[in-house]
Protein backbone atom coordinates (compact mmCIF):
# COMPACT_ATOMS: atom_id res chain seq x y z
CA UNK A 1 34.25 32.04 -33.35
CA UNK A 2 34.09 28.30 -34.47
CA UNK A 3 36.99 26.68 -35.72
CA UNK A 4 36.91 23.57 -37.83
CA UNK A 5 39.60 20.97 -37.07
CA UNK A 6 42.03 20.92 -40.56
CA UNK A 7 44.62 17.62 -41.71
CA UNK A 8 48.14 19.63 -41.24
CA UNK A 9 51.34 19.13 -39.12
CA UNK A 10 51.29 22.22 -38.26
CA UNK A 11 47.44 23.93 -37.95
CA UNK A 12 45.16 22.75 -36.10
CA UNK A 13 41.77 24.62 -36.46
CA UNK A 14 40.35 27.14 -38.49
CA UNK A 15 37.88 30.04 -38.23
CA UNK A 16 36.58 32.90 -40.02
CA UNK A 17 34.12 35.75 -39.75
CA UNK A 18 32.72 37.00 -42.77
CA UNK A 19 31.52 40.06 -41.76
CA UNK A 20 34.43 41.25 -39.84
CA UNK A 21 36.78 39.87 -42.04
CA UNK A 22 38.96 37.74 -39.02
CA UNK A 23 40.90 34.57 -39.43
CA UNK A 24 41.47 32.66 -36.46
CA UNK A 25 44.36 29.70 -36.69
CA UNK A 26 45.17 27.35 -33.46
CA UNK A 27 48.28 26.00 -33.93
CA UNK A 28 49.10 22.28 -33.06
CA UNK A 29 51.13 24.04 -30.22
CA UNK A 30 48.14 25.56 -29.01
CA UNK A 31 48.86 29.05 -29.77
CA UNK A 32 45.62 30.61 -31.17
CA UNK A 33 46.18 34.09 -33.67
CA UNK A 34 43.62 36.41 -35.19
CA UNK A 35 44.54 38.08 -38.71
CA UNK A 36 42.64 40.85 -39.24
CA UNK A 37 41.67 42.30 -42.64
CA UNK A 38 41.82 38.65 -44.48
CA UNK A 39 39.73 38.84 -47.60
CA UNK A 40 36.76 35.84 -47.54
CA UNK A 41 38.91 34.45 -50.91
CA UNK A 42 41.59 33.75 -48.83
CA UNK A 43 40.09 32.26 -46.59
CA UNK A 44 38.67 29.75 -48.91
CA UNK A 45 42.42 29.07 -50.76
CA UNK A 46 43.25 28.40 -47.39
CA UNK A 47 40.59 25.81 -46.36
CA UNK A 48 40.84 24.05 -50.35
CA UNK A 49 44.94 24.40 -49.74
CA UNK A 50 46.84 21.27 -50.73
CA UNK A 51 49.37 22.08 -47.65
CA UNK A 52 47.57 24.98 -45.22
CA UNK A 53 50.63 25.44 -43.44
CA UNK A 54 52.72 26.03 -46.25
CA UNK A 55 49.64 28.39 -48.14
CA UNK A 56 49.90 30.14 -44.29
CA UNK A 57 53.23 30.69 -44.65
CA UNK A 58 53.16 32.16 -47.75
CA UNK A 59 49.35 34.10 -48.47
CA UNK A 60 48.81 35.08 -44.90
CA UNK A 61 51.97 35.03 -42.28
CA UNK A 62 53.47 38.75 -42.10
CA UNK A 63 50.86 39.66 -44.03
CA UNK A 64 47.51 41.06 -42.67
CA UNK A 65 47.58 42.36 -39.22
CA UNK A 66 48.05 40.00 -36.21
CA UNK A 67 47.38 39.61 -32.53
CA UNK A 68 47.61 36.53 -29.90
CA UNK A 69 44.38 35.22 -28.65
CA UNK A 70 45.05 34.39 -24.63
């Protein structure tokens, strides 16, 4: 999946499949998650967010299904 680079302290990239419906976030650590299940709306909030990390924490963090990307 291609991520596009994103202005935040805390995210660095961001991805998304439309037709699976998967959200892929690399952190400025370097960690990279999938969230399953994320609707394409959200998606674009996200991207148009003032603050992503702080619309991550809120709209998508213990929210929609999870996993670690190795």
């Amino acid at each position: 999946m291609r991520r596009h680079a994103v202005s935040s302290s805390t995210i660095a990239s961001i991805g998304y499949a439309r037709e699976e419906h998967l959200l892929e976030i690399e952190f400025r650590n370097g960690s990279v998650y999938r969230y399953r299940l994320v609707p394409e709306s959200v998606h674009r909030e996200l991207m148009a967010a003032e603050s992503q990390g702080r619309f991550f924490n809120r709209k998508i963090r213990d929210v929609y299904p999870t996993e670690q990307v190795d």
